[in-house]
N, C-alpha and C. Protein backbone atom coordinates (compact mmCIF):
# COMPACT_ATOMS: atom_id res chain seq x y z
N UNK A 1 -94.71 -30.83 -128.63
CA UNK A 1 -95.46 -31.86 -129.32
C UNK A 1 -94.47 -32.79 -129.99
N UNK A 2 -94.73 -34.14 -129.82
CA UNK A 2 -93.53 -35.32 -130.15
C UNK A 2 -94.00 -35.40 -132.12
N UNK A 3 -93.06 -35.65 -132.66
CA UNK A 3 -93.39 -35.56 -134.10
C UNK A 3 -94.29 -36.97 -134.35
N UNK A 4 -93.56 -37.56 -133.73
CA UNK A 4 -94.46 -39.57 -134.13
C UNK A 4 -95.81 -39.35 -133.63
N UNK A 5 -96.37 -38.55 -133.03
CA UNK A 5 -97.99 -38.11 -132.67
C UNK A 5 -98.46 -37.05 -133.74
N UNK A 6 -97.85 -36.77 -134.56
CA UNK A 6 -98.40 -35.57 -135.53
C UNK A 6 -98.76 -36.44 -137.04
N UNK A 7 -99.46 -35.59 -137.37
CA UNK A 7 -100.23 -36.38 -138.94
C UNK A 7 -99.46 -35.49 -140.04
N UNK A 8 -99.51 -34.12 -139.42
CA UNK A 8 -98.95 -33.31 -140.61
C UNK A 8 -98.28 -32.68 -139.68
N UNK A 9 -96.46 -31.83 -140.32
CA UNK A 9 -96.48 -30.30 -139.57
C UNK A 9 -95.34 -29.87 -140.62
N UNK A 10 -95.90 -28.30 -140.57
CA UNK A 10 -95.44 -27.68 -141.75
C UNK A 10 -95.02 -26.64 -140.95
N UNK A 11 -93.78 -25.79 -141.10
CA UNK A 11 -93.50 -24.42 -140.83
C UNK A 11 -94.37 -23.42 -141.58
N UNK A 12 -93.78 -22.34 -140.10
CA UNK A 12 -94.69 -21.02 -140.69
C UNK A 12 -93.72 -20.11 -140.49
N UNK A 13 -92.97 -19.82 -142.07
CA UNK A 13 -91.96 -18.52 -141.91
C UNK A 13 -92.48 -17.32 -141.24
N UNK A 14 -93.52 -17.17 -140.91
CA UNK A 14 -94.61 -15.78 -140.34
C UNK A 14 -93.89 -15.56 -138.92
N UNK A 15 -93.96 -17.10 -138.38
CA UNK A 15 -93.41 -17.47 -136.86
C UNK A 15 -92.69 -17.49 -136.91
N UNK A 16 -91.46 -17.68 -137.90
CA UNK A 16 -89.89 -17.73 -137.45
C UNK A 16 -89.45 -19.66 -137.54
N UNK A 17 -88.48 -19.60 -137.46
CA UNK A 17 -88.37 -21.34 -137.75
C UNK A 17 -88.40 -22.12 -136.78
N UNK A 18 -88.74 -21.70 -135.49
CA UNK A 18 -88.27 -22.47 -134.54
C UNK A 18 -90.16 -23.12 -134.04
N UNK A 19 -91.38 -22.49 -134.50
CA UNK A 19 -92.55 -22.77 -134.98
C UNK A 19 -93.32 -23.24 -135.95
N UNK A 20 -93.97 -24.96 -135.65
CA UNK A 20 -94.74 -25.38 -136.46
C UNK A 20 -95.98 -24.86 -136.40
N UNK A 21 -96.70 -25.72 -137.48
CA UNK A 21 -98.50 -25.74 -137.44
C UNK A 21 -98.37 -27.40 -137.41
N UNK A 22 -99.08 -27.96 -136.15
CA UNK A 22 -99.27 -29.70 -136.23
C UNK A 22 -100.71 -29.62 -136.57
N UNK A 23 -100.99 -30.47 -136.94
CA UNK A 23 -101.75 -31.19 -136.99
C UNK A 23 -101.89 -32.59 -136.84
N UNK A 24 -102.43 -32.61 -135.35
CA UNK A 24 -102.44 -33.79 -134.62
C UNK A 24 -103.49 -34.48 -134.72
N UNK A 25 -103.08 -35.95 -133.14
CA UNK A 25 -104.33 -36.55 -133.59
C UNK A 25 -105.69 -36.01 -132.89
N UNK A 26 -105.00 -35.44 -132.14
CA UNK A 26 -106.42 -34.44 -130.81
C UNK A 26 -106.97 -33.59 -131.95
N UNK A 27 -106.63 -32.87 -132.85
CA UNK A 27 -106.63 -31.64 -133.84
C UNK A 27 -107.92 -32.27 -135.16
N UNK A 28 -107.83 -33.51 -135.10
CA UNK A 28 -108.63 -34.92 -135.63
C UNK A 28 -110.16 -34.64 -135.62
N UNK A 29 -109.68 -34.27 -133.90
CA UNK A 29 -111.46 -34.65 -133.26
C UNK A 29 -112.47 -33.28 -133.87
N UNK A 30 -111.41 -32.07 -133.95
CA UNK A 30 -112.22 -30.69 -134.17
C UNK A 30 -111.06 -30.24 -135.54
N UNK A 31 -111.42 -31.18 -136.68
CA UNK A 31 -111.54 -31.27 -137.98
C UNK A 31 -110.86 -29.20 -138.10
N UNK A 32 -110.06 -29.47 -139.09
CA UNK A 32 -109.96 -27.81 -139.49
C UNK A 32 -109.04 -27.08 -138.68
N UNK A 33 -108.49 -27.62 -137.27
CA UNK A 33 -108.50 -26.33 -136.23
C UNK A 33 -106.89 -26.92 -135.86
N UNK A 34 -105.69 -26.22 -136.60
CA UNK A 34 -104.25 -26.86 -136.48
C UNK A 34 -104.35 -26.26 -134.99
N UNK A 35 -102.95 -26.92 -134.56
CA UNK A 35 -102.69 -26.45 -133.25
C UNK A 35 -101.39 -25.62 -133.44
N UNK A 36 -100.77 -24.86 -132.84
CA UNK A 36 -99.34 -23.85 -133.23
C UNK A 36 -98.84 -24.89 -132.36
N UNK A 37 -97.57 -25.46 -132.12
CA UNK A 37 -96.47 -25.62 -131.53
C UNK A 37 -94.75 -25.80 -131.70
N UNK A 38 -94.45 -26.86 -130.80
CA UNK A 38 -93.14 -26.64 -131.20
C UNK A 38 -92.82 -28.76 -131.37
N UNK A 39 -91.97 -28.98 -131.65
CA UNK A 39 -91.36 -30.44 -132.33
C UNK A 39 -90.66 -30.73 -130.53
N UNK A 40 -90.93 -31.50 -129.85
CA UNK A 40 -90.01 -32.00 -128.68
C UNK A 40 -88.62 -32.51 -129.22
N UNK A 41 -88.35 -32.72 -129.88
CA UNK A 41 -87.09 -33.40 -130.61
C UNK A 41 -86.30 -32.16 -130.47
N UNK A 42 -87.22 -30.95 -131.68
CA UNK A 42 -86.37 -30.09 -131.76
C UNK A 42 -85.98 -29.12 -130.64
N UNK A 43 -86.91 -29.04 -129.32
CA UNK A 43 -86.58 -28.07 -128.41
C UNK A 43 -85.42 -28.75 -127.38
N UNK A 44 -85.68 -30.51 -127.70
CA UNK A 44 -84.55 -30.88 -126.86
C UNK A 44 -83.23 -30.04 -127.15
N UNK A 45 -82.79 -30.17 -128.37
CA UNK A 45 -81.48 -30.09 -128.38
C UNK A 45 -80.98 -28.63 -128.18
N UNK A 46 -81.62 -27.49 -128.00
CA UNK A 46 -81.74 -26.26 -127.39
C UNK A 46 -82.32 -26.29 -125.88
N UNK A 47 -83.17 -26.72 -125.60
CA UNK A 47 -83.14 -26.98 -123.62
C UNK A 47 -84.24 -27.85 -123.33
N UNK A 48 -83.19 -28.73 -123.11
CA UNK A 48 -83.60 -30.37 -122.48
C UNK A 48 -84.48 -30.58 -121.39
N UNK A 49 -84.79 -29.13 -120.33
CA UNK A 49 -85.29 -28.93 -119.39
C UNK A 49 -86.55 -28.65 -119.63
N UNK A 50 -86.84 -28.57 -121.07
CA UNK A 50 -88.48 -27.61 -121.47
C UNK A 50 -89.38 -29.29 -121.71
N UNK A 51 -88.26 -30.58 -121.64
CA UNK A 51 -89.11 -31.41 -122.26
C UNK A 51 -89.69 -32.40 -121.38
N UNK A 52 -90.82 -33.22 -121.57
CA UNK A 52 -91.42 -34.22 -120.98
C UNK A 52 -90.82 -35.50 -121.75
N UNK A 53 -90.34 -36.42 -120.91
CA UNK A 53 -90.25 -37.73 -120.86
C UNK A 53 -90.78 -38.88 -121.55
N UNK A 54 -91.08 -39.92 -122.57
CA UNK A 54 -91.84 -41.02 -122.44
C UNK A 54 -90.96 -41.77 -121.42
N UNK A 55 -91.68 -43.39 -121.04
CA UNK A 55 -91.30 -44.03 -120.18
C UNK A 55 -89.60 -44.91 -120.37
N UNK A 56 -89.83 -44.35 -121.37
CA UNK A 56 -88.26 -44.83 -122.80
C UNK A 56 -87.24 -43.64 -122.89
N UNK A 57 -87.56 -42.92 -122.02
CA UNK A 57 -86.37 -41.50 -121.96
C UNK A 57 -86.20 -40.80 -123.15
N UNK A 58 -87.28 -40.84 -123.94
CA UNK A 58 -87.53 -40.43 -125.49
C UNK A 58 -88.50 -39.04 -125.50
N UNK A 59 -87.92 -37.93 -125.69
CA UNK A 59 -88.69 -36.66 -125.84
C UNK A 59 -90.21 -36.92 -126.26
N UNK A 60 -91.47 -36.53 -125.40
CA UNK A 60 -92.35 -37.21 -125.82
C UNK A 60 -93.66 -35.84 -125.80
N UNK A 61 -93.32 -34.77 -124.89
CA UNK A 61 -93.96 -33.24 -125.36
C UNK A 61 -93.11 -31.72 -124.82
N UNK A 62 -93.61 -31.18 -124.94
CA UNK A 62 -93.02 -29.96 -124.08
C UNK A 62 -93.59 -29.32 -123.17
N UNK A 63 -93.29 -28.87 -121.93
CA UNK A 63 -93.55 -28.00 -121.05
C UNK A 63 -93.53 -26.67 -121.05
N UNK A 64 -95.14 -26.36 -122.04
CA UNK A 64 -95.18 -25.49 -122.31
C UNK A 64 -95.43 -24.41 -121.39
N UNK A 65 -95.35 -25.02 -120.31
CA UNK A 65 -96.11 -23.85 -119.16
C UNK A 65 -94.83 -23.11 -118.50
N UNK A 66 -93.58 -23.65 -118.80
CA UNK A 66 -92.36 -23.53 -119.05
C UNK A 66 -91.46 -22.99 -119.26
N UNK A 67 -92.36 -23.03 -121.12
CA UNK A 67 -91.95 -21.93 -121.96
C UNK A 67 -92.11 -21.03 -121.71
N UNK A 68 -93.18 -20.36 -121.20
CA UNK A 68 -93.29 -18.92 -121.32
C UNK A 68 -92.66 -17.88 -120.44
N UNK A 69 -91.94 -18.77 -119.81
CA UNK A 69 -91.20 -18.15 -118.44
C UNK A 69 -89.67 -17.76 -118.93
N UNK A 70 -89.24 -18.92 -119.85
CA UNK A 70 -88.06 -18.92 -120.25
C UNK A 70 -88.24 -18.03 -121.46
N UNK A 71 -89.15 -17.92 -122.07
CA UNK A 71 -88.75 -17.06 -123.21
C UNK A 71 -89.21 -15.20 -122.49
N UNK A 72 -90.27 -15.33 -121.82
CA UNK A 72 -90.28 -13.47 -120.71
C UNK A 72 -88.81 -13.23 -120.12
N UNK A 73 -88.16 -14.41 -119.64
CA UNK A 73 -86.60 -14.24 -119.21
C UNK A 73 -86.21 -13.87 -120.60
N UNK A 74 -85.87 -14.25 -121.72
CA UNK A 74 -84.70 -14.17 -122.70
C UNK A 74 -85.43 -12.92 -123.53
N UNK A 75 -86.82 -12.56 -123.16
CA UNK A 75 -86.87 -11.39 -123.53
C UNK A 75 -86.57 -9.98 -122.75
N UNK A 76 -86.76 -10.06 -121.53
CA UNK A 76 -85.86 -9.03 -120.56
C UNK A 76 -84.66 -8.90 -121.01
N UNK A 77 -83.86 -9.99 -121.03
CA UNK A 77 -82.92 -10.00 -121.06
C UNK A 77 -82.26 -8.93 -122.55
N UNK A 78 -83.14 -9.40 -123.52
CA UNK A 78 -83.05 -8.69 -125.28
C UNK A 78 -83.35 -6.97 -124.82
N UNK A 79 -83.97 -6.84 -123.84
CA UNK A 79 -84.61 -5.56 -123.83
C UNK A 79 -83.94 -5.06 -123.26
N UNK A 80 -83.20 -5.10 -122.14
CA UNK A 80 -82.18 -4.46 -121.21
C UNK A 80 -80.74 -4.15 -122.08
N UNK A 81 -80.68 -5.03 -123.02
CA UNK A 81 -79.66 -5.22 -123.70
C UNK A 81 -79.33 -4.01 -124.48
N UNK A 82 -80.65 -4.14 -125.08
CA UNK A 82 -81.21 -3.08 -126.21
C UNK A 82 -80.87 -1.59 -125.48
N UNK A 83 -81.40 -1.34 -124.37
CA UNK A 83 -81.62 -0.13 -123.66
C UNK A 83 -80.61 0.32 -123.47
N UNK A 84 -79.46 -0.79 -122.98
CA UNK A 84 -77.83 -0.11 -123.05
C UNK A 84 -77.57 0.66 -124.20
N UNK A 85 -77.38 -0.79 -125.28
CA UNK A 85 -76.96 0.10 -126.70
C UNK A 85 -77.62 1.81 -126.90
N UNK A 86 -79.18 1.75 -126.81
CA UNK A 86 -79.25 2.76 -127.05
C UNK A 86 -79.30 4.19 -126.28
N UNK A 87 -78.74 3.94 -124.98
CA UNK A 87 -78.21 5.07 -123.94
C UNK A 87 -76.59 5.49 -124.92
N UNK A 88 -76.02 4.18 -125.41
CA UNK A 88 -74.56 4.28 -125.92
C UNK A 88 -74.84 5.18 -126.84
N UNK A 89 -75.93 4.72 -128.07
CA UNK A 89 -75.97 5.23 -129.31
C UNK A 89 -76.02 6.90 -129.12
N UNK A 90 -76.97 7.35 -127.94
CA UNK A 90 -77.30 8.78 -127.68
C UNK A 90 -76.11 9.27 -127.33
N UNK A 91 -75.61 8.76 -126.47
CA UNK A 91 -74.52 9.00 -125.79
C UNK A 91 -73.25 9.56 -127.18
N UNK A 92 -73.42 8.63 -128.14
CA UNK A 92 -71.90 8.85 -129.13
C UNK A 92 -72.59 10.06 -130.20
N UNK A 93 -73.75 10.15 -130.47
CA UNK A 93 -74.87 11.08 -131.27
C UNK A 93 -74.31 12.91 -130.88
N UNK A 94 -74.51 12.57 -128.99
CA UNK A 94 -74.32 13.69 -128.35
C UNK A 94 -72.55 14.00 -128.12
N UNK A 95 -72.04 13.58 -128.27
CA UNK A 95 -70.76 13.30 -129.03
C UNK A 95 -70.26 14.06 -130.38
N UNK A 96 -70.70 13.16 -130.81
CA UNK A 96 -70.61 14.10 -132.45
C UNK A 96 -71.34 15.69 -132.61
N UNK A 97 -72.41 15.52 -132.30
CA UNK A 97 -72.65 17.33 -132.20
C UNK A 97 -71.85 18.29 -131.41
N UNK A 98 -70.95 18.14 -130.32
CA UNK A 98 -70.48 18.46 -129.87
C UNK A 98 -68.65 18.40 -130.61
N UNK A 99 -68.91 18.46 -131.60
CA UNK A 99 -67.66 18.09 -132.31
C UNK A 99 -67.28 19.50 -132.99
């Protein structure tokens, strides 16, 4: 979501910082009802590839359909990660009892 289309947007430490609450002008029509997203500005400068275009080469929304691919990747990725360490951790545990 491009910021110059938003009326309000406030972080939500709940979400972590990299998540607003906009309130747009679509958000207008059904009074009350924020939308969750993210700032196109700000996802440019972390991956330029997630963003949509105006006709002015000016970050103008995000491809959110996108997102969710890239972040299931960077979460495999956290999880496999994880799974090493903790084969290691057992691994040095079973180690020490054996001491």
């Amino acid at each position: 979501m491009l910021a110059r289309s938003t009326t309000a947007i406030s972080s939500s430490p709940s979400l972590g910082e990299n998540f607003v609450l906009l309130a747009t002008k679509s958000s207008l029509i059904h009074p009350g009802v924020l939308q969750l997203g993210l700032v196109a500005e700000d996802v440019e400068k972390v991956h330029p590839d997630l963003i949509v275009r105006d006709k002015e080469g000016k970050p103008y929304s995000v491809r959110y359909d996108q997102v969710n691919a890239m972040l299931l990747n960077e979460f495999l990725k956290e999880h496999r990660k994880m799974e090493e360490q903790q084969k290691e951790i057992d691994a040095l545990k079973a180690e020490l009892k054996e001491q």
